[in-house]
PDB file of N, CA and C in Angstrom:
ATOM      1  N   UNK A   1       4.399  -1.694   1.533  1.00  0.00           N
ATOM      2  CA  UNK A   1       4.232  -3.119   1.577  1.00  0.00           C
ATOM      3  C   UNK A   1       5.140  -3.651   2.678  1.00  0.00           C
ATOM      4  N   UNK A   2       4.138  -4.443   3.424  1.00  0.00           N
ATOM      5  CA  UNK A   2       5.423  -5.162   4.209  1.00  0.00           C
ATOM      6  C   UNK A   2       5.298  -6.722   4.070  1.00  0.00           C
ATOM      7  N   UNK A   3       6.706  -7.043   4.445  1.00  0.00           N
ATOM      8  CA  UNK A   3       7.138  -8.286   4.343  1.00  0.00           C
ATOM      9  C   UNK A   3       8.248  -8.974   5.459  1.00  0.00           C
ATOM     10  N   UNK A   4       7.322  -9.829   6.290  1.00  0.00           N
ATOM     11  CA  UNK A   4       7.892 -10.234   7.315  1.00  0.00           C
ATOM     12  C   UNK A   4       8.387 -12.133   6.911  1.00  0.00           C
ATOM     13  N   UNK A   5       9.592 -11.903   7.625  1.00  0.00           N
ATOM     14  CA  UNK A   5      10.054 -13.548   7.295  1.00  0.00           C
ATOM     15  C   UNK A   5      10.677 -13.817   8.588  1.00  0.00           C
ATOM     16  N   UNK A   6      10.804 -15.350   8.518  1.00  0.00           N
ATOM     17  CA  UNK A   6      11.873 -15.618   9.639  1.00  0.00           C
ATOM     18  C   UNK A   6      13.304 -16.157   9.015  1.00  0.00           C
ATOM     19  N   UNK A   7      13.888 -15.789  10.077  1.00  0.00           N
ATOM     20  CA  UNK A   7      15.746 -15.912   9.428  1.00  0.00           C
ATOM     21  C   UNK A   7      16.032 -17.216   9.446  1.00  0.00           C
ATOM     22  N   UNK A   8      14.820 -18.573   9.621  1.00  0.00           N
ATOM     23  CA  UNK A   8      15.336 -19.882   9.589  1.00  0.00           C
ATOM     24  C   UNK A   8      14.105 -20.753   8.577  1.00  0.00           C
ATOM     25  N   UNK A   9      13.830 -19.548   8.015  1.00  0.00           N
ATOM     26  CA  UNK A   9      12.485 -20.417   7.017  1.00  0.00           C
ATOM     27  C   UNK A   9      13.313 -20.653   4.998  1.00  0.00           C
ATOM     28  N   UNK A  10      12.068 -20.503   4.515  1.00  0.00           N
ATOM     29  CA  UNK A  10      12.357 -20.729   3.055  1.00  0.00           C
ATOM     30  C   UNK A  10      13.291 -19.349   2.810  1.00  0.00           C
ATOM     31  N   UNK A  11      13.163 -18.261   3.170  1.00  0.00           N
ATOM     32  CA  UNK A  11      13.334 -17.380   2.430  1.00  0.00           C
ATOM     33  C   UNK A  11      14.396 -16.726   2.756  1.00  0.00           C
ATOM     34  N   UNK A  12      16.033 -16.803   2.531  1.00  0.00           N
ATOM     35  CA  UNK A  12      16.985 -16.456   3.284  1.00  0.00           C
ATOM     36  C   UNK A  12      17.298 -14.992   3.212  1.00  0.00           C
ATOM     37  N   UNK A  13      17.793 -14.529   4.230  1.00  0.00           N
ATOM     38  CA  UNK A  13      18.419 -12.617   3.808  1.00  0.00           C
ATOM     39  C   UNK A  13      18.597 -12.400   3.052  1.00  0.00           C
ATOM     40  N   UNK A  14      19.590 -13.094   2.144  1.00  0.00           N
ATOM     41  CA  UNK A  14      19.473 -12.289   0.688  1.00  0.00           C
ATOM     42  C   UNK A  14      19.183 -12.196  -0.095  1.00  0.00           C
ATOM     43  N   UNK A  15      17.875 -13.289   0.154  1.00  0.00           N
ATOM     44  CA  UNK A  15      16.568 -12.828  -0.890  1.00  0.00           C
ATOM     45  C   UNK A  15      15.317 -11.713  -0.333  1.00  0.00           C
ATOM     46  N   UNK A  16      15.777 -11.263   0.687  1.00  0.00           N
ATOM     47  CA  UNK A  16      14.716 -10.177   1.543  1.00  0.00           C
ATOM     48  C   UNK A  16      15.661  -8.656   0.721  1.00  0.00           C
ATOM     49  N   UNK A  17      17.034  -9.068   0.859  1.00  0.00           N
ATOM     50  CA  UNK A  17      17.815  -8.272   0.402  1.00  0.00           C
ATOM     51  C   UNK A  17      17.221  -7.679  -1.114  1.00  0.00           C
ATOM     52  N   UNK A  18      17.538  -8.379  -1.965  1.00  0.00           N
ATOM     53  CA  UNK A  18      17.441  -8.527  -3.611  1.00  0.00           C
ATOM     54  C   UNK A  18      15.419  -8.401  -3.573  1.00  0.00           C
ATOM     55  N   UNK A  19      14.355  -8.906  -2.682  1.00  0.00           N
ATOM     56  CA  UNK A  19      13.442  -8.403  -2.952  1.00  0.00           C
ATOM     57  C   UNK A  19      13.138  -6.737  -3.088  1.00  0.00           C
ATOM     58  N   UNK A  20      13.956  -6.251  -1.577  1.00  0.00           N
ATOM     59  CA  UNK A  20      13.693  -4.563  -1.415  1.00  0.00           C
ATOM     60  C   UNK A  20      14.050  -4.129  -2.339  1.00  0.00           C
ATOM     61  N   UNK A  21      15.361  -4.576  -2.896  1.00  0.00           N
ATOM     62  CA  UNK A  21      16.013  -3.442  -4.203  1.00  0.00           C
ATOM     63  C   UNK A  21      15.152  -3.511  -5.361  1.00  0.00           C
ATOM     64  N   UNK A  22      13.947  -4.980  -5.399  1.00  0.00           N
ATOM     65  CA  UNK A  22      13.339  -4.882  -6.768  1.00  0.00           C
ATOM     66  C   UNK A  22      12.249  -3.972  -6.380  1.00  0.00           C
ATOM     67  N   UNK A  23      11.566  -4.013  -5.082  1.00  0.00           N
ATOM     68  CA  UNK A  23      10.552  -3.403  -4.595  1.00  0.00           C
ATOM     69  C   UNK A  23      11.197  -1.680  -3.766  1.00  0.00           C
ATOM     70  N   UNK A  24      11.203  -1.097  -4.064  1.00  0.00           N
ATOM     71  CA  UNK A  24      11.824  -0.156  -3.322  1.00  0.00           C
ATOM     72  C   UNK A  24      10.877   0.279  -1.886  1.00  0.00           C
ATOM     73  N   UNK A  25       9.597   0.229  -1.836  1.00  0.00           N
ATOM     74  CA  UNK A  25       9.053   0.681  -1.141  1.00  0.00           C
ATOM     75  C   UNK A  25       8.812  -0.336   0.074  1.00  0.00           C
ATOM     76  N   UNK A  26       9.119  -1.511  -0.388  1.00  0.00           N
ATOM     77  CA  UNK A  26       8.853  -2.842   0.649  1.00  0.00           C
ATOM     78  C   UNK A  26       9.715  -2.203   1.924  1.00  0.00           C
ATOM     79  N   UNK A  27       9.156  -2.736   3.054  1.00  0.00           N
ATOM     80  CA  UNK A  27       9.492  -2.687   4.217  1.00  0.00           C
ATOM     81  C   UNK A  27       9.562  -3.768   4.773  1.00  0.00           C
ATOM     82  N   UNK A  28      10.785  -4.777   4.873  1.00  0.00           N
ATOM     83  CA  UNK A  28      11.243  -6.031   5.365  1.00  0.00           C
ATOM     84  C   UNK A  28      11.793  -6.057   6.888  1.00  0.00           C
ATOM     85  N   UNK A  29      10.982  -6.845   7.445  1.00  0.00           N
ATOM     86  CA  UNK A  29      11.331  -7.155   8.828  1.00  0.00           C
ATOM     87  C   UNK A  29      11.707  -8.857   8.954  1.00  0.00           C
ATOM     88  N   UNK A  30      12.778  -8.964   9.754  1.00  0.00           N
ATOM     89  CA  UNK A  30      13.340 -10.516   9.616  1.00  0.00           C
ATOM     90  C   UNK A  30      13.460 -10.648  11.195  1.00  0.00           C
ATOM     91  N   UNK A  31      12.231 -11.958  11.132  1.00  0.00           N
ATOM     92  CA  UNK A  31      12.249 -11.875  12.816  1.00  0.00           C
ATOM     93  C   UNK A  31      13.102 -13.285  13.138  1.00  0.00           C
ATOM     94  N   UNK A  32      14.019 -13.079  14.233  1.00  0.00           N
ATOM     95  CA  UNK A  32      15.180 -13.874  14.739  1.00  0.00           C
ATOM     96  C   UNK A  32      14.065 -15.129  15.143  1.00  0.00           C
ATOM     97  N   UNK A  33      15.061 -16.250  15.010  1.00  0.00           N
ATOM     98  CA  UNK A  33      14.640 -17.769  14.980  1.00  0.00           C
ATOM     99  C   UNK A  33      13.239 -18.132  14.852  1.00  0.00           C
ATOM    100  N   UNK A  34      13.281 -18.011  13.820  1.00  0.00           N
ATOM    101  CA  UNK A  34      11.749 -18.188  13.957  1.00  0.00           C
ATOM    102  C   UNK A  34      11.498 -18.767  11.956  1.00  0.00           C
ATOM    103  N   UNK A  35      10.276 -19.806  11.589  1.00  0.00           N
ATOM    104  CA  UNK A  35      10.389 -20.029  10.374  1.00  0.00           C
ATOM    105  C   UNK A  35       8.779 -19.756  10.113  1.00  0.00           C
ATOM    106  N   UNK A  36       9.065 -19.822   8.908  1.00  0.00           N
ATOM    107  CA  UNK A  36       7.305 -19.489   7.975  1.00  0.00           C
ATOM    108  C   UNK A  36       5.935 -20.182   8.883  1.00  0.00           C
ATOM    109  N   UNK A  37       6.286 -20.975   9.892  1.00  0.00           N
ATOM    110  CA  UNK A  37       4.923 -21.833  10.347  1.00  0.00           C
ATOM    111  C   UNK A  37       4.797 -20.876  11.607  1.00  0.00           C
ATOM    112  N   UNK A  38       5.824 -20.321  11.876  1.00  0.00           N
ATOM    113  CA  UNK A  38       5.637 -19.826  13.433  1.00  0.00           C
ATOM    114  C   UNK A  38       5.423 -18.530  13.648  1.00  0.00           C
ATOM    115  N   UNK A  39       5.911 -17.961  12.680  1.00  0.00           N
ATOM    116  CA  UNK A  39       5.627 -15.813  12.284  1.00  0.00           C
ATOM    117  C   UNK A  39       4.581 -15.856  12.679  1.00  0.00           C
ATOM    118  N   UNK A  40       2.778 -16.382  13.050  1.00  0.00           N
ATOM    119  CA  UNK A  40       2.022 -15.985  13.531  1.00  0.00           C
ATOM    120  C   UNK A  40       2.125 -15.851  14.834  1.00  0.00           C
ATOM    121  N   UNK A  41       2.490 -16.370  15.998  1.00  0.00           N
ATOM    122  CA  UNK A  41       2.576 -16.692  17.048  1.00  0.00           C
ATOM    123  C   UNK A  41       3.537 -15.946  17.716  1.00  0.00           C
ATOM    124  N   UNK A  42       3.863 -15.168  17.145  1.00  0.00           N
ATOM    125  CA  UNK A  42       5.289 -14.331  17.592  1.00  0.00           C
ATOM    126  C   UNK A  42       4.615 -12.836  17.852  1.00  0.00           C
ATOM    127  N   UNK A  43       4.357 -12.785  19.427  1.00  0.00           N
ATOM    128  CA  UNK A  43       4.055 -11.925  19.642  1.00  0.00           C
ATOM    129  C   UNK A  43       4.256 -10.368  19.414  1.00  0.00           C
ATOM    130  N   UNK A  44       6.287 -10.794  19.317  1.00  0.00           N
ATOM    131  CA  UNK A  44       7.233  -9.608  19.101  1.00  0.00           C
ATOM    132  C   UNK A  44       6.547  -8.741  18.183  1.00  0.00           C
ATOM    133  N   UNK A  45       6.021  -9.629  16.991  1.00  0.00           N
ATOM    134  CA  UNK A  45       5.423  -8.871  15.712  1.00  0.00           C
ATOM    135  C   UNK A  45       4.450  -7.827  15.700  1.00  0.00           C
ATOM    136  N   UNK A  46       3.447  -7.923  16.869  1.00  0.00           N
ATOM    137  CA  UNK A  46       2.576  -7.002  17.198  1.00  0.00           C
ATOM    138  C   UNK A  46       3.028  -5.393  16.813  1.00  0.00           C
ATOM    139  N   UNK A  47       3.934  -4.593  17.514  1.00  0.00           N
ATOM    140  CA  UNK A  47       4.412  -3.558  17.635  1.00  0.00           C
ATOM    141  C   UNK A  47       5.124  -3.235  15.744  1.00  0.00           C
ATOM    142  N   UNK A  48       5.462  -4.249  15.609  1.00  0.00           N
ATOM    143  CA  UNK A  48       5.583  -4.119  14.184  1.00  0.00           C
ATOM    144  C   UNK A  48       4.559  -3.764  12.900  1.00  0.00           C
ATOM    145  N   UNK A  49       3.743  -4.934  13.273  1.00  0.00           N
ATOM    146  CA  UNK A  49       2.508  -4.844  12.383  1.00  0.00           C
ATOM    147  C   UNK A  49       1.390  -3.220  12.742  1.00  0.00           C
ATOM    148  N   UNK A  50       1.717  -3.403  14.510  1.00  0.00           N
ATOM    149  CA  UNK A  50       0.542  -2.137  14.737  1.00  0.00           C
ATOM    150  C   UNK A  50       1.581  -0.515  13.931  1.00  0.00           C
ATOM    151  N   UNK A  51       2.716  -0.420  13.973  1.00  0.00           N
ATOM    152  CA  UNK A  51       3.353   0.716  13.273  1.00  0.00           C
ATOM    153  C   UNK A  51       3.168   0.711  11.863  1.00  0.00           C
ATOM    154  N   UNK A  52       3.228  -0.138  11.528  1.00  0.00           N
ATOM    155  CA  UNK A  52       3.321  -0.350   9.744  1.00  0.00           C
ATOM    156  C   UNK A  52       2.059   0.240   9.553  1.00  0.00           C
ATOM    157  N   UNK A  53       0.957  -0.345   9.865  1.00  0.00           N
ATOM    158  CA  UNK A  53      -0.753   0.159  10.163  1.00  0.00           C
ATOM    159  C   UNK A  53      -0.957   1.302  10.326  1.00  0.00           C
ATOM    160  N   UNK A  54      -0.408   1.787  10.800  1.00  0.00           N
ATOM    161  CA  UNK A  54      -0.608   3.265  11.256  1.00  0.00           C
ATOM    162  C   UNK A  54       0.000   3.846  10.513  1.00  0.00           C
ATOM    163  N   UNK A  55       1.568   4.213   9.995  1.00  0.00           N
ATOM    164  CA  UNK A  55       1.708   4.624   9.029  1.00  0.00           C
ATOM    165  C   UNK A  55       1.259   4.813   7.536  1.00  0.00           C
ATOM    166  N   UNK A  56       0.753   3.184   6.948  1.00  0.00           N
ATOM    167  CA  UNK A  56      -0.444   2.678   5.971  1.00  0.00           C
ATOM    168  C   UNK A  56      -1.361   4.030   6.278  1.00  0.00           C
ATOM    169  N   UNK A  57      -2.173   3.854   7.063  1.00  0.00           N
ATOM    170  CA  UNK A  57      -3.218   5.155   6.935  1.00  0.00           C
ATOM    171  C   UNK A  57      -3.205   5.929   6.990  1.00  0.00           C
ATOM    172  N   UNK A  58      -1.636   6.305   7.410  1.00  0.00           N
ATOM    173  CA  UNK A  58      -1.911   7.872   7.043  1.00  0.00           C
ATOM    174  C   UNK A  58      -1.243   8.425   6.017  1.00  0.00           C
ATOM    175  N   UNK A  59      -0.414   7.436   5.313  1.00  0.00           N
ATOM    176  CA  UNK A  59      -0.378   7.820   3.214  1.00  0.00           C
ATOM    177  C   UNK A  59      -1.279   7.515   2.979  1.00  0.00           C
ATOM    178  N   UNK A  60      -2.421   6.878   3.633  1.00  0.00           N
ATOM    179  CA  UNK A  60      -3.814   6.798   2.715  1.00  0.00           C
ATOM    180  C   UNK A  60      -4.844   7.824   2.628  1.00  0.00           C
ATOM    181  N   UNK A  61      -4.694   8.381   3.657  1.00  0.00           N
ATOM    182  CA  UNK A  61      -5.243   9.215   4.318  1.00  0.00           C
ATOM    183  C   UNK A  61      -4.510  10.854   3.590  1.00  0.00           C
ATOM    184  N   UNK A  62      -3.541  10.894   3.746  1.00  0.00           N
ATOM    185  CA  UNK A  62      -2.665  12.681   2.915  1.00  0.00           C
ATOM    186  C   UNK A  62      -3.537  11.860   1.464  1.00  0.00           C
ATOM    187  N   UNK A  63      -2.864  10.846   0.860  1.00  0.00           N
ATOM    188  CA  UNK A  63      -3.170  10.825  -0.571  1.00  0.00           C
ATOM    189  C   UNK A  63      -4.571  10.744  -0.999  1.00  0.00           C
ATOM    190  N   UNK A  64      -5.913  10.730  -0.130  1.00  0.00           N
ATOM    191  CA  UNK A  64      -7.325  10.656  -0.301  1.00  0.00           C
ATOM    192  C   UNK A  64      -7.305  12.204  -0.567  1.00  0.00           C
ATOM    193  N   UNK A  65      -6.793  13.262   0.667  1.00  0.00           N
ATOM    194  CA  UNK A  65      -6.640  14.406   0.799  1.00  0.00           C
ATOM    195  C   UNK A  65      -6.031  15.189  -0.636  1.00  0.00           C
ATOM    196  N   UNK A  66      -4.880  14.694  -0.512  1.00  0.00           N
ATOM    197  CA  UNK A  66      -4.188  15.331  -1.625  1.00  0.00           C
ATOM    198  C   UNK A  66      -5.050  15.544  -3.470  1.00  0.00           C
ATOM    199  N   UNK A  67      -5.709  13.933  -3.881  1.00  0.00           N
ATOM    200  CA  UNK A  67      -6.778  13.487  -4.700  1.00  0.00           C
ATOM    201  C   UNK A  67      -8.335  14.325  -4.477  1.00  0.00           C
ATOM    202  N   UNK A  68      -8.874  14.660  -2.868  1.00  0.00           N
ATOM    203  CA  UNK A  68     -10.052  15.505  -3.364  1.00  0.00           C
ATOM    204  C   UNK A  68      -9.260  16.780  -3.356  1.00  0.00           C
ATOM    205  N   UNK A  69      -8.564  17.229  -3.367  1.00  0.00           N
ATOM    206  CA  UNK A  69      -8.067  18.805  -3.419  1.00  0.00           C
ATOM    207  C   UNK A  69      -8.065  18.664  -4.490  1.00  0.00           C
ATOM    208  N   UNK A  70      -7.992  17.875  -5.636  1.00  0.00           N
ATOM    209  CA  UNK A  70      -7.930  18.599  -7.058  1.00  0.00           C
ATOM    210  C   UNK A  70      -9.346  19.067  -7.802  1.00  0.00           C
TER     211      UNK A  70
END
């Protein structure tokens, strides 16, 4: 799971903090100056979102694998 915020919106660090520890698997990215209206427009995010994606499919991908092997 990922979860992207900006470090000047609703949602401050150490609630990105206290989310991961409830979520262990979350993957939190906190993009510098930037708030909840503007995270789309932030190009930076690209390289972020395209890695996360790619990784996504390919635990989807072993665990499809792993599921018809039985």
């Amino acid at each position: 799971m990922l979860l992207v915020v900006g470090d000047t919106g609703f949602v401050r660090v150490g609630h990105v903090a206290e989310i991961r520890r409830l979520i262990p698997l979350l993957r939190p990215t906190v993009v510098p100056v930037t708030v909840h209206m503007t995270l789309m427009r932030r190009m930076s995010l690209l390289p972020v979102l395209g890695e996360f994606l790619i990784e996504a499919a390919g635990r989807t991908a072993a665990a499809r694998g792993a599921h018809e092997a039985r």
